[in-house]
C-alpha atoms as a PDB file:
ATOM      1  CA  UNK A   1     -20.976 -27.244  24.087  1.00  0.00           C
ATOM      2  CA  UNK A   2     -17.268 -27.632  22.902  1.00  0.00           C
ATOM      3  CA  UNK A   3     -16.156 -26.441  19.886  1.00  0.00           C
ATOM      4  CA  UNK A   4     -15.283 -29.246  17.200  1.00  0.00           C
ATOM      5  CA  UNK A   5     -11.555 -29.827  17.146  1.00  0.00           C
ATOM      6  CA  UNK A   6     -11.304 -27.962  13.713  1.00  0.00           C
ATOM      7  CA  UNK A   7     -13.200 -24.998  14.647  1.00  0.00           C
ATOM      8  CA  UNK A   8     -10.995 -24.988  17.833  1.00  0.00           C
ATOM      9  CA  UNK A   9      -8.034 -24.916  15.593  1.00  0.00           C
ATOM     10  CA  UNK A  10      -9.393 -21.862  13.215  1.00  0.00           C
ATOM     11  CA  UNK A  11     -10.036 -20.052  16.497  1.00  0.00           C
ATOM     12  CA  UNK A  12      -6.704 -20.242  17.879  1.00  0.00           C
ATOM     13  CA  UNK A  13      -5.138 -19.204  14.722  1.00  0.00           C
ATOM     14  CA  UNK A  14      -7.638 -16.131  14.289  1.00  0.00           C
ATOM     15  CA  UNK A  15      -6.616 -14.975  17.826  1.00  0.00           C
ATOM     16  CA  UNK A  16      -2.592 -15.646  16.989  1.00  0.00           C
ATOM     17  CA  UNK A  17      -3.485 -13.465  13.998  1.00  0.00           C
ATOM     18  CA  UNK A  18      -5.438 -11.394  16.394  1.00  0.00           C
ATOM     19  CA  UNK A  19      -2.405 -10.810  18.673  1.00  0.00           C
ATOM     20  CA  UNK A  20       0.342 -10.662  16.006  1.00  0.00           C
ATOM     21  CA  UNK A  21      -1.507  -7.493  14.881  1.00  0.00           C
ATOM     22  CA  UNK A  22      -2.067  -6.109  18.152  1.00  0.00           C
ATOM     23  CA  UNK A  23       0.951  -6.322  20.163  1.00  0.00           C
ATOM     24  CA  UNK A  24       3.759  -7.749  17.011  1.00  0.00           C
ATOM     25  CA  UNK A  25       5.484 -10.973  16.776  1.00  0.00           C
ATOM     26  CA  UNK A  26       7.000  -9.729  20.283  1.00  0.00           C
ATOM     27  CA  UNK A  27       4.365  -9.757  22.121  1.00  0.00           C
ATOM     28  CA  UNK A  28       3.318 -13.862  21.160  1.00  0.00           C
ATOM     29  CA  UNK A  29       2.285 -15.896  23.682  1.00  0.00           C
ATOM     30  CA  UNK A  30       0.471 -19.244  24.153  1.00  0.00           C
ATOM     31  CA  UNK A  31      -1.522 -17.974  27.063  1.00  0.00           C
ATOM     32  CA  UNK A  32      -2.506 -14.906  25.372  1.00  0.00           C
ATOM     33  CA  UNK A  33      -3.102 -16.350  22.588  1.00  0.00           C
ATOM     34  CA  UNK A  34      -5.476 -18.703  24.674  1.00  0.00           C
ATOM     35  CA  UNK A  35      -6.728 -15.996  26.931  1.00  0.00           C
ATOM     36  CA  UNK A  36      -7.899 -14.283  22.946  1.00  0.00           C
ATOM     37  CA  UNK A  37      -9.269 -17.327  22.159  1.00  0.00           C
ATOM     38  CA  UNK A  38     -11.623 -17.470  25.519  1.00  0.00           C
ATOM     39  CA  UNK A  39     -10.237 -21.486  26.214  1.00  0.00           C
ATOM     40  CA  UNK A  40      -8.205 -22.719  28.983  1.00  0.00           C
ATOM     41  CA  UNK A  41      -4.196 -22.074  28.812  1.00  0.00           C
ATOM     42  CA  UNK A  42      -4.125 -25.666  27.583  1.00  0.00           C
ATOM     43  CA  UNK A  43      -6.587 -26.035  24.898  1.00  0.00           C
ATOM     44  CA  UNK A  44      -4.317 -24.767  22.238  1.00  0.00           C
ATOM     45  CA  UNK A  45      -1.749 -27.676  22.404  1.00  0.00           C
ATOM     46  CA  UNK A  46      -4.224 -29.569  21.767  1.00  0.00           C
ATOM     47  CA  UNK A  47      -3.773 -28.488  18.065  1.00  0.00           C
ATOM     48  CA  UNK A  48       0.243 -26.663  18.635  1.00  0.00           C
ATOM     49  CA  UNK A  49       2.691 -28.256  20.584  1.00  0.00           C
ATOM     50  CA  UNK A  50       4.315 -25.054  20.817  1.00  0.00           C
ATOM     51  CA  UNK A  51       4.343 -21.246  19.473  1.00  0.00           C
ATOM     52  CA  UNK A  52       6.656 -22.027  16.098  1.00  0.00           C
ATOM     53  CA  UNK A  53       4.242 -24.571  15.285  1.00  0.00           C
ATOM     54  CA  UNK A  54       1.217 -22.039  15.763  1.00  0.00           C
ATOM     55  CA  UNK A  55       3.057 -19.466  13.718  1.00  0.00           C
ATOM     56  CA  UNK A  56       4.112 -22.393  10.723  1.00  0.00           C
ATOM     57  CA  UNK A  57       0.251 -23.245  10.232  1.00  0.00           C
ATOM     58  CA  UNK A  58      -0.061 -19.585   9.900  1.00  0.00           C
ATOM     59  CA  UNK A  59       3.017 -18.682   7.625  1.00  0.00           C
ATOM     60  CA  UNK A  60       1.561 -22.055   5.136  1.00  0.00           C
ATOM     61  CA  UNK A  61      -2.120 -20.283   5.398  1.00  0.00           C
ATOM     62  CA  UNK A  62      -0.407 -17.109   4.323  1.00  0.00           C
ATOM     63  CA  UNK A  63       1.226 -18.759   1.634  1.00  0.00           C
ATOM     64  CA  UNK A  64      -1.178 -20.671   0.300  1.00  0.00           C
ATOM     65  CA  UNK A  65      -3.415 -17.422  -0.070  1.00  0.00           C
ATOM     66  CA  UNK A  66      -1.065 -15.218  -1.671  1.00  0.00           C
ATOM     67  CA  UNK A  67      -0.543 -18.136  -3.719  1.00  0.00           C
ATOM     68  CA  UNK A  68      -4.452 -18.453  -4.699  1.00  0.00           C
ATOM     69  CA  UNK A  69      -4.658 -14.698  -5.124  1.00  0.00           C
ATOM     70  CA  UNK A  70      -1.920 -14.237  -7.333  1.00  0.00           C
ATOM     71  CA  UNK A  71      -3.230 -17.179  -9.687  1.00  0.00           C
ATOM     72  CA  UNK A  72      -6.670 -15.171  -9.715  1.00  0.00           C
ATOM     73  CA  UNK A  73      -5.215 -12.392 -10.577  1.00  0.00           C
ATOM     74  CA  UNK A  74      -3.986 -14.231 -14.022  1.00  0.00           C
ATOM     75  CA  UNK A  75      -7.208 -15.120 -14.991  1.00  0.00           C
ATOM     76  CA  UNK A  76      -7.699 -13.719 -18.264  1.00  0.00           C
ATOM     77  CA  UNK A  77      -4.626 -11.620 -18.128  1.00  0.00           C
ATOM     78  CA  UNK A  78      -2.196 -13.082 -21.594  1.00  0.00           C
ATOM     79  CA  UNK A  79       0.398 -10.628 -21.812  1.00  0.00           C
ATOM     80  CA  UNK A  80       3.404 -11.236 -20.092  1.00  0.00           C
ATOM     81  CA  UNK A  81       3.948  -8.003 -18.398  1.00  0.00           C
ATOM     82  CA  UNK A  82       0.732  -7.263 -18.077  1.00  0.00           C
ATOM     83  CA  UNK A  83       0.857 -10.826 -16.118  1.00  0.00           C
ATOM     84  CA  UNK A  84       3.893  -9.744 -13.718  1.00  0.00           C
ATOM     85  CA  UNK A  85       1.848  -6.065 -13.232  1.00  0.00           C
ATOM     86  CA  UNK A  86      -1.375  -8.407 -11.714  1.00  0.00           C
ATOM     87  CA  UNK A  87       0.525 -10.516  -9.627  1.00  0.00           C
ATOM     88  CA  UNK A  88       2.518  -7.521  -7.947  1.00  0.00           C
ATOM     89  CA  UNK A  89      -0.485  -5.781  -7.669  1.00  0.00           C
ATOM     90  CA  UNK A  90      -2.117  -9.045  -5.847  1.00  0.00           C
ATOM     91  CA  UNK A  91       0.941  -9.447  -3.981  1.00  0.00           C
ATOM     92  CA  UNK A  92       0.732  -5.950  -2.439  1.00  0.00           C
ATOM     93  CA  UNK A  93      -2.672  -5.769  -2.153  1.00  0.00           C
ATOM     94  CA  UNK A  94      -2.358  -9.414  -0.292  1.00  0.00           C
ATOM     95  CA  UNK A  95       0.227  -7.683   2.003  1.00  0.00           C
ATOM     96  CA  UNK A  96      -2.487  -4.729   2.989  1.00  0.00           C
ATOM     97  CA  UNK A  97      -4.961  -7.433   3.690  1.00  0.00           C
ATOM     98  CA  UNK A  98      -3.528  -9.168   5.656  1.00  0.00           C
ATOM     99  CA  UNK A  99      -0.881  -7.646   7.543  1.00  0.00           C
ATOM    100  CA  UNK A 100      -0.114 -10.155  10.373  1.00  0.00           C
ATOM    101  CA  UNK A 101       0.303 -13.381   7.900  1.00  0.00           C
ATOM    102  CA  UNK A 102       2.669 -11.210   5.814  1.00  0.00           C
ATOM    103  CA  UNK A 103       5.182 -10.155   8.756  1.00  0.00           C
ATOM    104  CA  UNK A 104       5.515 -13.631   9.679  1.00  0.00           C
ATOM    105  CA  UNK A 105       5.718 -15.133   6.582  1.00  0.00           C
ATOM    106  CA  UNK A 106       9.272 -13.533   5.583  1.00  0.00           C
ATOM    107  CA  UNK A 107      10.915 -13.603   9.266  1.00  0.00           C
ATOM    108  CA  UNK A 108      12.751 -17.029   9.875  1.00  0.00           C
ATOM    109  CA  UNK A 109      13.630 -16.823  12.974  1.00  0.00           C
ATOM    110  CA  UNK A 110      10.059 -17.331  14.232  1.00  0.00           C
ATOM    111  CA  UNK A 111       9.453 -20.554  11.793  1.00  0.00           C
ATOM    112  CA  UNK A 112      12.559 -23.068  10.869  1.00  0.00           C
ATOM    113  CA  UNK A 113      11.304 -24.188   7.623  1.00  0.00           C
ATOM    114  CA  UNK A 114      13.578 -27.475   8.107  1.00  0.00           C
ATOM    115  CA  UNK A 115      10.826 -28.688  11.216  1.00  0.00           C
ATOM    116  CA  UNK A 116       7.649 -27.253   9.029  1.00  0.00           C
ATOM    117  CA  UNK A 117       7.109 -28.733   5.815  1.00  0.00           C
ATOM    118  CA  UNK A 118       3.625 -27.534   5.084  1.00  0.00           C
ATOM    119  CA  UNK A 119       5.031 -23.883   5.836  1.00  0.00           C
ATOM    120  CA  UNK A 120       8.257 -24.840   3.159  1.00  0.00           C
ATOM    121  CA  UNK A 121       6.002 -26.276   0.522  1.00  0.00           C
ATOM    122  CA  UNK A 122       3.333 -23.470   0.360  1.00  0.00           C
ATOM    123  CA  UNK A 123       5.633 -20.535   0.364  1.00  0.00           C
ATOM    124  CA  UNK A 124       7.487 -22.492  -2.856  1.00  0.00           C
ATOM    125  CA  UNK A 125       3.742 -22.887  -4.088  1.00  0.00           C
ATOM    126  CA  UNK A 126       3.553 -19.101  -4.054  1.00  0.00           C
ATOM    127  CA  UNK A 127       7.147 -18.411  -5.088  1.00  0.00           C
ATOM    128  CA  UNK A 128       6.979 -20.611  -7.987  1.00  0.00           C
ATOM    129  CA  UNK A 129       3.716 -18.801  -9.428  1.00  0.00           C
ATOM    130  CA  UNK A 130       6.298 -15.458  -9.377  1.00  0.00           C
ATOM    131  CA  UNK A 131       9.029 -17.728 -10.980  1.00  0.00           C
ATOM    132  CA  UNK A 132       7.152 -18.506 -13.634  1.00  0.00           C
ATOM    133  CA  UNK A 133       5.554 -15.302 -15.041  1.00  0.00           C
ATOM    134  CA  UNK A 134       9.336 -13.816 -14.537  1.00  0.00           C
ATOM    135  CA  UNK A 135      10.180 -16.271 -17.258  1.00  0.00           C
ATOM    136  CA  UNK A 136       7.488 -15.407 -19.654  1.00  0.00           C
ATOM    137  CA  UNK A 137       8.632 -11.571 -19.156  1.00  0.00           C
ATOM    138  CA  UNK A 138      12.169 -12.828 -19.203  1.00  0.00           C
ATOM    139  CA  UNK A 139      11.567 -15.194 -22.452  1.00  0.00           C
ATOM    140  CA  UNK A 140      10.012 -11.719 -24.177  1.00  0.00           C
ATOM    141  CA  UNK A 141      12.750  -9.137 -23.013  1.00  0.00           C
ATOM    142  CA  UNK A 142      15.942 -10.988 -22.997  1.00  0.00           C
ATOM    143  CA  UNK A 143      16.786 -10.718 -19.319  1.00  0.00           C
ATOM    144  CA  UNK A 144      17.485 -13.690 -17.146  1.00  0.00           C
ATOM    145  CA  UNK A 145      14.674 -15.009 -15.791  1.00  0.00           C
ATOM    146  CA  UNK A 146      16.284 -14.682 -12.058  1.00  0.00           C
ATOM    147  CA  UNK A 147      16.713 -10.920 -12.810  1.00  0.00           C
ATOM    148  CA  UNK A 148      13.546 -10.256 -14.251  1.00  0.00           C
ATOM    149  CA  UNK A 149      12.485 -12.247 -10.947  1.00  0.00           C
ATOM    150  CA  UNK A 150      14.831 -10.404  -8.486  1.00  0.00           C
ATOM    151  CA  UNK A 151      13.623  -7.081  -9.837  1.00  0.00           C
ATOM    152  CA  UNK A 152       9.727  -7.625  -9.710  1.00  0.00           C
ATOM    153  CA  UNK A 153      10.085  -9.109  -6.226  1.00  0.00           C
ATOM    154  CA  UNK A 154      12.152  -6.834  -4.663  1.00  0.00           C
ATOM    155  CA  UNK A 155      10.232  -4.242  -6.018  1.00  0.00           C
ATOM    156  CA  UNK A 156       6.858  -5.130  -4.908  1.00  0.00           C
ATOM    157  CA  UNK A 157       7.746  -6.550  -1.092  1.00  0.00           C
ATOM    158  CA  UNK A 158       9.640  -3.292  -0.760  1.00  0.00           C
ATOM    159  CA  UNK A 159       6.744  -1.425  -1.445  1.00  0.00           C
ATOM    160  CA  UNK A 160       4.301  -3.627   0.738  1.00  0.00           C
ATOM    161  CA  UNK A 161       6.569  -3.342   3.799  1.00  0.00           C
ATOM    162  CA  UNK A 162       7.065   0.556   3.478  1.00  0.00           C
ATOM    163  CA  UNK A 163       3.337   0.610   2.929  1.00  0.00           C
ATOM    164  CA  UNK A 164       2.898  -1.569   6.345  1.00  0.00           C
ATOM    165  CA  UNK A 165       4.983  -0.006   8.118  1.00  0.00           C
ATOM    166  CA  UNK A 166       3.455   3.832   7.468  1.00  0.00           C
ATOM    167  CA  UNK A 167       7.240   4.906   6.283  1.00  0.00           C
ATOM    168  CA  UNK A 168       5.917   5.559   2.368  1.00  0.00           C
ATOM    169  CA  UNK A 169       3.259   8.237   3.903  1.00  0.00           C
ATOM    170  CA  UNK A 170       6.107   9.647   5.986  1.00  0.00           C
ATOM    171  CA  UNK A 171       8.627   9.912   2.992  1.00  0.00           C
ATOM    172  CA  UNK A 172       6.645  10.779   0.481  1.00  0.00           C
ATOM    173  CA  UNK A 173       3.859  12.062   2.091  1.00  0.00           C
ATOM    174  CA  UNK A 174       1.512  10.060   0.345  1.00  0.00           C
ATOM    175  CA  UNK A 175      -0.899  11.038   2.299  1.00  0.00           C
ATOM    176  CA  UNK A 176      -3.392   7.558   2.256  1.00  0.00           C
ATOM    177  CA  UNK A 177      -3.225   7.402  -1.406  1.00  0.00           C
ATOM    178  CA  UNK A 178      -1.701   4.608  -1.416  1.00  0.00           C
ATOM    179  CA  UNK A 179      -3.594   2.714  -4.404  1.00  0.00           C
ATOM    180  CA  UNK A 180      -2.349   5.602  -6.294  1.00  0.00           C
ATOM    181  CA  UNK A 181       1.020   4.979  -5.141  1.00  0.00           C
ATOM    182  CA  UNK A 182       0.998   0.986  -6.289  1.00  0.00           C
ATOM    183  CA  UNK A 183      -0.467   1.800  -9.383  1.00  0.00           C
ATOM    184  CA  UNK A 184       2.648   4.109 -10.304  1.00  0.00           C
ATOM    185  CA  UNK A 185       5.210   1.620  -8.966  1.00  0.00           C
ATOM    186  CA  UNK A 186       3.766  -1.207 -10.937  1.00  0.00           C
ATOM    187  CA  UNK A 187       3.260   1.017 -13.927  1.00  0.00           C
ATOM    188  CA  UNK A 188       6.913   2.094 -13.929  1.00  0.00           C
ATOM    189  CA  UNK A 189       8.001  -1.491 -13.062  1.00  0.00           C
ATOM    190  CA  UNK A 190       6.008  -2.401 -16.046  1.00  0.00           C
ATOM    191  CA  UNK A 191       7.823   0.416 -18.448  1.00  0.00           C
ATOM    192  CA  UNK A 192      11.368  -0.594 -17.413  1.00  0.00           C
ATOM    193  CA  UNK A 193      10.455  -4.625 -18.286  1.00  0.00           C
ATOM    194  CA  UNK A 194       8.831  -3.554 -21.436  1.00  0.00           C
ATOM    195  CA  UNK A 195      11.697  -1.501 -22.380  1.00  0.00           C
ATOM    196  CA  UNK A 196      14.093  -4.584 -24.020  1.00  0.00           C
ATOM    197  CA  UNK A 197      11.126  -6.433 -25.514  1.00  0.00           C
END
């Protein structure tokens, strides 16, 4: 029995995930990615005309979730900088989870956002969730809101990527305490925002 056209779809993008993690963004192909799926070379054009198209639906799925994460991690949360502490927390723990979205999702060479507008439109979905609880903190401590933005962003995706790519554990020797380690960041991140309120 053949799989219905959306399942088909799903599967393909859970063994481009699959692959992405195993072997890097390098190591994408169609027929590996078909070979992980267990269909012919074929079936996944069914759904992707090509790889860039494969890797958009996964950079908008990405997207979308950090988006949906970061708004739960509002709920109930009023305080502005408490706010921007919840959403970088989501945002690294988002990263963690789900390491294979997140390395596509900031590398634009593998998806032209000008050809993918479901890709474009979710990652400004997420973005503007960060824009706008930088200008709550911004509207309490006096910064600009792009600074207050800047600061928080750079902050947290720095500390997801050294956490992905092992090189906080090797620099600080962290040592796989690395919930420990996000807590502080945040915490300090926090401090310096509060600091002008």
């Amino acid at each position: 029995m053949r799989a219905a056209p959306e399942n088909l779809r799903r599967t393909i993008l859970d063994a481009s995930l699959g692959l992405i993690a195993a072997e890097g963004l390098e190591g994408f192909s169609m027929r590996e990615v078909a070979r992980r799926a267990g269909v012919s070379h074929q079936a996944p054009y069914h759904h992707f005309p090509d790889r860039e198209t494969i890797m958009a639906a996964i950079v908008a799925e990405g997207f979308q979730r950090l988006r949906d994460n970061s708004l739960a991690a509002l709920e109930g949360v009023e305080d502005p900088f408490e706010r921007l502490s919840a959403i970088g927390r989501a945002y690294v723990k988002f990263a963690l989870n789900n390491p294979a979205h997140f390395k596509l999702m900031f590398r634009s060479e593998h998806v032209r956002e000008d050809r993918h507008d479901e890709a474009k439109a979710c990652a400004l979905g997420a973005f503007d969730v960060l824009v706008m609880v930088a200008g709550e903190v911004a509207a309490r401590n006096g910064h600009h809101d792009r600074t207050v933005l800047l600061t928080a962003w750079s902050t947290v995706h720095g500390l997801a990527t050294l956490l992905l790519e092992g090189k906080l554990e090797k620099a600080i020797g962290a040592g796989g305490a690395s919930d420990a380690a996000v807590d502080r960041v945040i915490a300090m991140l926090e401090r310096l925002l509060r600091a002008d309120a």
